[in-house]
Protein backbone atom coordinates (compact mmCIF):
# COMPACT_ATOMS: atom_id res chain seq x y z
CA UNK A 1 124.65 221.28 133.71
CA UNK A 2 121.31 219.84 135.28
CA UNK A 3 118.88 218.35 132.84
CA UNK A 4 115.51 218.82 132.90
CA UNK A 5 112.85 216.64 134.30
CA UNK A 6 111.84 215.18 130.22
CA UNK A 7 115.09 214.83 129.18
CA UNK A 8 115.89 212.24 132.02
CA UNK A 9 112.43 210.89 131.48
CA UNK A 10 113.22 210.57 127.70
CA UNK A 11 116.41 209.01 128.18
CA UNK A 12 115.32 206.55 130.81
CA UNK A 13 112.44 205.56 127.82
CA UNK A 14 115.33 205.40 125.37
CA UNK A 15 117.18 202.97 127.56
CA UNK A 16 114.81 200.50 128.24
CA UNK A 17 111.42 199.27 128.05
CA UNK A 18 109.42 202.53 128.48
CA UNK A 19 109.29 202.50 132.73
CA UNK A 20 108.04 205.69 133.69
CA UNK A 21 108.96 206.70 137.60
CA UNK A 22 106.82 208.82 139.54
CA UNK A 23 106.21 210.32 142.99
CA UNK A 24 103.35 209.68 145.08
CA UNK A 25 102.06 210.14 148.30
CA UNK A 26 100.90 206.81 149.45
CA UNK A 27 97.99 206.30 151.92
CA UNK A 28 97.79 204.28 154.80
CA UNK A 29 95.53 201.60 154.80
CA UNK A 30 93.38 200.86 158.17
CA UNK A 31 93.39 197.19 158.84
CA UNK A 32 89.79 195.72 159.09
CA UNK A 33 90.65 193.90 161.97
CA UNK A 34 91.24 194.79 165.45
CA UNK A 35 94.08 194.42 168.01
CA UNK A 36 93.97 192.90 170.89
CA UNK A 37 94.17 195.16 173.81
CA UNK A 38 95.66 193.21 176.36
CA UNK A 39 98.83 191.76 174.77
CA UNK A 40 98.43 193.91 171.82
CA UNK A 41 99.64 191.04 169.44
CA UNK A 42 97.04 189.05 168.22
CA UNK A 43 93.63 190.31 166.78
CA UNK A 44 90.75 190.26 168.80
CA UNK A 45 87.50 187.84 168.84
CA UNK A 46 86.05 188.72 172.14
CA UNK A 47 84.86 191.66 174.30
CA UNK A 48 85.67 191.87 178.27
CA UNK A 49 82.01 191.65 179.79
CA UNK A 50 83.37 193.97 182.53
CA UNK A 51 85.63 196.28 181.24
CA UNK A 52 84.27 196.07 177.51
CA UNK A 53 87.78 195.47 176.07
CA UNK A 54 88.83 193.55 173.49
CA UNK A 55 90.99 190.94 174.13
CA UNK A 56 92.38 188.00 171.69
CA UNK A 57 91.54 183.81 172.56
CA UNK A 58 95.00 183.35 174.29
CA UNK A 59 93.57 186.38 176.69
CA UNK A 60 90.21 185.53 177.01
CA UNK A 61 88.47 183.55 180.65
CA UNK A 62 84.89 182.48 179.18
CA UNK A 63 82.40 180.51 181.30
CA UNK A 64 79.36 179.45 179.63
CA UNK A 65 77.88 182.66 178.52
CA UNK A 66 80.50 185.52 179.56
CA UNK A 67 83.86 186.42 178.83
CA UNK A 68 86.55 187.94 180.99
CA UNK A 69 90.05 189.59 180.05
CA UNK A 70 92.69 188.03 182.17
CA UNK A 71 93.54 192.04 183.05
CA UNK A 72 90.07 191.76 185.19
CA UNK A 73 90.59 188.15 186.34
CA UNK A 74 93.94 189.04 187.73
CA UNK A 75 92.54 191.91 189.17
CA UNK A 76 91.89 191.95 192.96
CA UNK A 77 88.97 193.97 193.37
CA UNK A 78 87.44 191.91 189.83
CA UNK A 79 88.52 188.28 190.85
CA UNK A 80 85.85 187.38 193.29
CA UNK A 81 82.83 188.83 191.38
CA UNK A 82 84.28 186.57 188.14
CA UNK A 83 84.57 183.68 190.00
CA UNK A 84 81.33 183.66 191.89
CA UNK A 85 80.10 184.45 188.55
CA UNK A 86 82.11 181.25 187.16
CA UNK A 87 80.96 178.96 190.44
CA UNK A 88 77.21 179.96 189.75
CA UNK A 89 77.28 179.20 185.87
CA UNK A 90 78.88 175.68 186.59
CA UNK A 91 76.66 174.83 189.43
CA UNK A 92 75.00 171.55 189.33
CA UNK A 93 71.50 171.80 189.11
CA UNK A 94 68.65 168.73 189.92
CA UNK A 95 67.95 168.72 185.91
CA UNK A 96 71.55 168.50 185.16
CA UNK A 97 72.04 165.55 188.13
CA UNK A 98 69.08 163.61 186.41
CA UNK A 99 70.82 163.95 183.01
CA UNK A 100 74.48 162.83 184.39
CA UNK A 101 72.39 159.81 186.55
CA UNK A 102 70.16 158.91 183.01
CA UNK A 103 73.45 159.29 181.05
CA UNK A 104 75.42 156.73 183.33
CA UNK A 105 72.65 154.53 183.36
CA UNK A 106 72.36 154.40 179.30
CA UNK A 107 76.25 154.13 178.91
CA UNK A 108 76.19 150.86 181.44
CA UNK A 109 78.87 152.61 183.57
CA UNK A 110 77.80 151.08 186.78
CA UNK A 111 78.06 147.23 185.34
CA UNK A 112 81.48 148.08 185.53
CA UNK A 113 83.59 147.34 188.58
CA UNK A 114 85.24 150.60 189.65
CA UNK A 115 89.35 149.35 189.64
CA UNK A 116 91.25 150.79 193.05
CA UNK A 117 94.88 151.47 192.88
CA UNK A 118 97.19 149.00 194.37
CA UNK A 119 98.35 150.16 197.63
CA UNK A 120 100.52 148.30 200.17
């Protein structure tokens, strides 16, 4: 009663167009980029200065030169070295003062007359 494997494979040719159907094994294919590790959603850009994870923009708390996973920001024991860390990197410095005084002074921000809310 069973037909054998051509038979159906001659009739299927018979039938139509010549589609031949076979079995494989497929592979899995690695994706080239990486997840985030945090929310595990997005892929990642960054990597966690102190916990060398990586972590996606939306995750990310970057000062100037470093970059923090919110995992470590939130963290109590990592939340004060990160912000000192934050406070020292945005810290005003006598070069930067001179730039922000030479800056006003080329834009002519001081001609203009500083406008005060109207209070009662």
């Amino acid at each position: 009663m069973s037909k054998s494997r051509r038979e159906v494979i001659s009739q299927k040719r018979n039938g139509r167009k010549g589609a031949l159907f076979v079995k494989k094994d497929l592979q899995v294919i690695i994706p080239l980029t990486a997840t985030c590790q945090v929310c595990h959603m997005y892929d990642a850009l960054n990597e966690c200065d102190f916990c060398k994870r990586l972590m996606c923009v939306r995750d990310t708390f970057s000062c100037k030169k470093t970059k923090y996973c919110l995992e470590c920001y939130n963290d109590e024991n990592t939340h004060n070295v990160i912000m000192s860390i934050y406070m020292d990197e945005k810290k005003i410095t006598m070069v930067g003062s001179i730039i922000n005084k030479f800056l006003n002074f080329v834009s002519f921000e001081w001609t203009r007359k500083k406008i005060e809310p109207y209070s009662d």
